[in-house]
Protein backbone atom coordinates (compact mmCIF):
# COMPACT_ATOMS: atom_id res chain seq x y z
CA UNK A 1 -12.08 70.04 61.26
CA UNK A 2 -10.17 71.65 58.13
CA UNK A 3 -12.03 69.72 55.48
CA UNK A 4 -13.86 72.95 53.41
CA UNK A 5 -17.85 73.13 52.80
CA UNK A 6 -17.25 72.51 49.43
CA UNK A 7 -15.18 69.55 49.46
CA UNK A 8 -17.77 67.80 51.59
CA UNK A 9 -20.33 68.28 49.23
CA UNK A 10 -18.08 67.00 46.47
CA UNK A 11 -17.72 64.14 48.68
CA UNK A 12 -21.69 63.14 49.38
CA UNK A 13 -22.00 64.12 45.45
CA UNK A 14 -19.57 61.38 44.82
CA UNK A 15 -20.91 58.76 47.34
CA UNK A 16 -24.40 59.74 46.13
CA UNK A 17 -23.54 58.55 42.76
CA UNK A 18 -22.39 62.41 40.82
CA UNK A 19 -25.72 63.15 39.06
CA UNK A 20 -28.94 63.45 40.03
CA UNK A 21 -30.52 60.80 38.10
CA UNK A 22 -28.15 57.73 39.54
CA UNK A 23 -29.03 54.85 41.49
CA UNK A 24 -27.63 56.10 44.95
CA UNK A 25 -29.22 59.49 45.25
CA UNK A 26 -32.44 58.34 43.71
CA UNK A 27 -32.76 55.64 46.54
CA UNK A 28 -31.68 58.03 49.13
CA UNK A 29 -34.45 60.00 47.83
CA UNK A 30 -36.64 57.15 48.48
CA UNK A 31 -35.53 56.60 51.78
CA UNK A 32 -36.17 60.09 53.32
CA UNK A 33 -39.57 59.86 50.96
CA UNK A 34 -40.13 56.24 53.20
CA UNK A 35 -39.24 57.69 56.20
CA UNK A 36 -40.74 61.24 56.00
CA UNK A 37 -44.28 59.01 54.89
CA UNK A 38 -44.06 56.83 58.08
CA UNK A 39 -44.12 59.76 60.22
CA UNK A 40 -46.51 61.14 58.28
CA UNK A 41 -49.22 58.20 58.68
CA UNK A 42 -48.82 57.69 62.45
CA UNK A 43 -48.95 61.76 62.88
CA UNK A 44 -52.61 61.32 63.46
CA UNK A 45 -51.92 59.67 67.02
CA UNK A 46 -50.45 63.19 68.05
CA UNK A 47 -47.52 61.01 70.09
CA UNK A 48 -46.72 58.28 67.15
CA UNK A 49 -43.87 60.55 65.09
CA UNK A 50 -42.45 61.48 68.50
CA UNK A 51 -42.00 57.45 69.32
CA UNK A 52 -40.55 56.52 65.75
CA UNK A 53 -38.73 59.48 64.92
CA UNK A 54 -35.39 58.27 66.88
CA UNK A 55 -35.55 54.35 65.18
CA UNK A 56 -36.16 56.16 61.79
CA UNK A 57 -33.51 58.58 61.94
CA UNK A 58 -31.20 55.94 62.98
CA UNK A 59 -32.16 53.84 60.27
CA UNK A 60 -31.74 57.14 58.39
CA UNK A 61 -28.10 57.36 59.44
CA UNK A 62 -27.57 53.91 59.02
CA UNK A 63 -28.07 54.50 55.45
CA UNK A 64 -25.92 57.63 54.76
CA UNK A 65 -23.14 56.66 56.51
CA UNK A 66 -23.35 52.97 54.60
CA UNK A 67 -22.91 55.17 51.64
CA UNK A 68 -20.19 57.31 53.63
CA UNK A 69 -18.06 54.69 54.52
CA UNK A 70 -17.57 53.31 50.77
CA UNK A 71 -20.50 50.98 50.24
CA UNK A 72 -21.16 50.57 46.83
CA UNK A 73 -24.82 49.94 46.85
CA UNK A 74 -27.60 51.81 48.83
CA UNK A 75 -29.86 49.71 50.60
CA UNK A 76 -33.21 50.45 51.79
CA UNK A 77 -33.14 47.90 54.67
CA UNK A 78 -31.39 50.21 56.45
CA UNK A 79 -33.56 52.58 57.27
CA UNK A 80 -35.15 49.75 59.34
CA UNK A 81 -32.67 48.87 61.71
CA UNK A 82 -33.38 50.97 64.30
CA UNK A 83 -36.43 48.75 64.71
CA UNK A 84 -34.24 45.36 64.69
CA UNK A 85 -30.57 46.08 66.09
CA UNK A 86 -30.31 49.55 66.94
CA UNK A 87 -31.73 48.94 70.30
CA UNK A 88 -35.67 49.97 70.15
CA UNK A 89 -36.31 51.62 73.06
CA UNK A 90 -32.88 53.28 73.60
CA UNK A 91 -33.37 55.12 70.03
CA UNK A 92 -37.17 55.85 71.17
CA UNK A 93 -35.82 57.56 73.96
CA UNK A 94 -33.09 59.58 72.19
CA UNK A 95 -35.27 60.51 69.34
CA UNK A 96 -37.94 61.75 72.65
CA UNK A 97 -35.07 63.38 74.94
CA UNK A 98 -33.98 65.29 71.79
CA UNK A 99 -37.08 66.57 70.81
CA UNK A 100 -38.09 67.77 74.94
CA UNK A 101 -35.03 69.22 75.16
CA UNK A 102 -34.96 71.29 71.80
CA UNK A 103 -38.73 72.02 72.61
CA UNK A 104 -37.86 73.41 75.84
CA UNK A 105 -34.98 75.21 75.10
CA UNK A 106 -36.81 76.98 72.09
CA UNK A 107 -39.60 78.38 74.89
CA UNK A 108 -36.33 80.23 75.72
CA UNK A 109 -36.50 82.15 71.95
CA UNK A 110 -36.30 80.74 68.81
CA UNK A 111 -32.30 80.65 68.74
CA UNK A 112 -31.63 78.81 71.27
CA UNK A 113 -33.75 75.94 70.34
CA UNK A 114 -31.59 75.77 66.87
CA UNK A 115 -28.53 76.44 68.68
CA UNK A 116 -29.28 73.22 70.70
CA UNK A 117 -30.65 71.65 67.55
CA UNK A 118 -26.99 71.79 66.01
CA UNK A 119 -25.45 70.70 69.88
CA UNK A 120 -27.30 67.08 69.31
CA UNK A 121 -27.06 66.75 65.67
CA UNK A 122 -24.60 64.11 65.67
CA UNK A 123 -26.49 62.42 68.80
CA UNK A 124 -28.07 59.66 66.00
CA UNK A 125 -24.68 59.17 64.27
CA UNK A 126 -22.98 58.06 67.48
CA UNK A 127 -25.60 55.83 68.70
CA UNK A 128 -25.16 53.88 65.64
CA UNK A 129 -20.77 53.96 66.13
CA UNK A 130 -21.80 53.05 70.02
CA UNK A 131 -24.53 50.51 70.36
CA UNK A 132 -22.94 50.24 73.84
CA UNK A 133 -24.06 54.12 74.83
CA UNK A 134 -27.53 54.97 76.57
CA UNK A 135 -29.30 57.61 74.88
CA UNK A 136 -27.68 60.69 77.19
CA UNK A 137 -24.32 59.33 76.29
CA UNK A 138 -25.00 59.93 72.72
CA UNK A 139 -26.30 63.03 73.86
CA UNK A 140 -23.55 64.10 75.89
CA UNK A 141 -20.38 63.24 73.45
CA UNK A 142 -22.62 65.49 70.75
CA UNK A 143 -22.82 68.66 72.72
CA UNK A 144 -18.96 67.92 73.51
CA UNK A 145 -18.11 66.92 70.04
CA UNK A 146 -20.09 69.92 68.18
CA UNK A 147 -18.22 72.19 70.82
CA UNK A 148 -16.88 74.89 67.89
CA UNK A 149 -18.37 72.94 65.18
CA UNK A 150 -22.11 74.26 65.20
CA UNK A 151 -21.56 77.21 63.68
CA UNK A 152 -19.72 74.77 60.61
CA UNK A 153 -22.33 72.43 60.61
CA UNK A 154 -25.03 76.00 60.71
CA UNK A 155 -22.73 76.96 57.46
CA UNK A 156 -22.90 74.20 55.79
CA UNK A 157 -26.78 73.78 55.88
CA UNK A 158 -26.92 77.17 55.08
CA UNK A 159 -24.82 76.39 51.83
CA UNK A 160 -27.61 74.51 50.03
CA UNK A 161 -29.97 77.17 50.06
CA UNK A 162 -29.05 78.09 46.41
CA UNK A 163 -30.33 74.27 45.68
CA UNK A 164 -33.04 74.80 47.44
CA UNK A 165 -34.37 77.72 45.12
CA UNK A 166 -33.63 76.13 42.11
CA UNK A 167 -35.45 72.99 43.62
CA UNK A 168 -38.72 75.27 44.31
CA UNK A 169 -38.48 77.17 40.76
CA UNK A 170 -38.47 73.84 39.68
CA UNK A 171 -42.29 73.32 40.59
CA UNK A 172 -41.54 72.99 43.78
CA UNK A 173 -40.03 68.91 43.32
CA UNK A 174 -36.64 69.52 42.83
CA UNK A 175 -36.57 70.22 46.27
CA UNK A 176 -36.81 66.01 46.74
CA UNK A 177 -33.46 65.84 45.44
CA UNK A 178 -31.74 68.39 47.91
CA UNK A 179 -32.78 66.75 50.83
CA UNK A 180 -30.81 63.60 50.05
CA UNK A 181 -27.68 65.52 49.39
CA UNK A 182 -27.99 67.67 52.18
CA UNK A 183 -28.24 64.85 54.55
CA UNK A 184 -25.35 62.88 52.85
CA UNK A 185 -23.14 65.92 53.54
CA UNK A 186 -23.69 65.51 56.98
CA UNK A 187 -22.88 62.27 57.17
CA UNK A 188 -19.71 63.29 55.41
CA UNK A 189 -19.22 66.46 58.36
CA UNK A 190 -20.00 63.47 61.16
CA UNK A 191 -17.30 60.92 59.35
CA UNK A 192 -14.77 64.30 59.26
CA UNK A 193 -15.50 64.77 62.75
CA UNK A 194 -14.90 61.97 64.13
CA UNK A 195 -13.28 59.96 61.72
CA UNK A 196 -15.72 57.00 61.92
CA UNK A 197 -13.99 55.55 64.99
CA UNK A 198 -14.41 54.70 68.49
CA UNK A 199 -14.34 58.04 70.55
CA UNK A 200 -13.44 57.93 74.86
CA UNK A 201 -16.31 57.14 76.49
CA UNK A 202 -17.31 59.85 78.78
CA UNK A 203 -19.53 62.76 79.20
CA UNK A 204 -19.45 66.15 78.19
CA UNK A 205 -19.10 68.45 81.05
């Protein structure tokens, strides 16, 4: 991937609307506000955020990539179609899987859970590209796809620190807006990486 750090941001600025204050980013704010809130209110059950948090970050995806892939208009519906036709229970189990596996490896030392983190990070993206793939396909063609490209992806996270101190010097709610811009430059690393099309079907070795 040759695409620099800063022209993806440029590029989820763009899709995000170019300021702060416009439509897109303020309902992407919303969204991760929605979705953060959900898992939030069921967190009480101990298990509930671990059983929603795969059919909300789908949903989650589902949005960003929307915006990604030239759609003029956010729309919150999105973030709920992980729960209609994402496939419930394969995105429950992906969401799970991820979360055991990152767990265990991070028992390990702290880095390798992250490093494993950044190996499934596009896991969510390609289930919603391959409604056809089982959870440990999506999985799979992560770890294979992120093969070189963690320590890019590590980068590029690490690039909105700066935003993030400005967002806590500004009492703390600036932060709110990062989030959403971080998130759409992933979506715009994912789209880079892959191009938004139909990869082979196989595992990663």
């Amino acid at each position: 991937m040759n695409v620099s750090r800063p022209e993806l941001r440029a590029r989820a600025r763009a899709r995000l609307g170019g300021q702060i204050f416009a439509t897109n980013w303020l309902f992407a704010l919303l969204a991760l506000v929605i979705v953060s809130a959900i898992l939030s209110a069921v967190s009480f059950t101990g298990i509930g955020p671990l059983l929603l948090v795969g059919p909300l970050a789908f949903g989650a995806s589902v949005f960003f990539l929307s915006l990604t892939r030239g759609k003029e208009n956010a729309d919150l519906a999105d973030l709920f179609k992980g729960f209609t036709d994402g496939g419930f229970v394969r995105l429950l189990l992906l969401g799970l899987m991820e979360e055991i596996f990152i767990f265990l490896w991070s028992l390990l030392f702290l880095i390798p859970g992250i490093v494993k983190s950044y190996s499934y990070s596009q896991a969510i993206f390609l289930a919603y590209d391959h409604p056809d793939w089982d959870w440990k396909q999506c999985i799979d063609e992560s770890r294979r796809i992120m093969d070189g490209n963690k320590w890019k992806l590590f980068v590029l996270d690490l690039s909105f620190i700066g935003w993030y101190i400005v967002g806590i010097l500004a009492c703390g709610i600036g932060v709110l807006w990062v989030d959403p811009y971080r998130t759409a430059a992933r979506a715009e690393f994912y789209q880079e990486l892959t191009g938004g099309v139909v990869v082979e079907d196989k595992e990663a070795a």
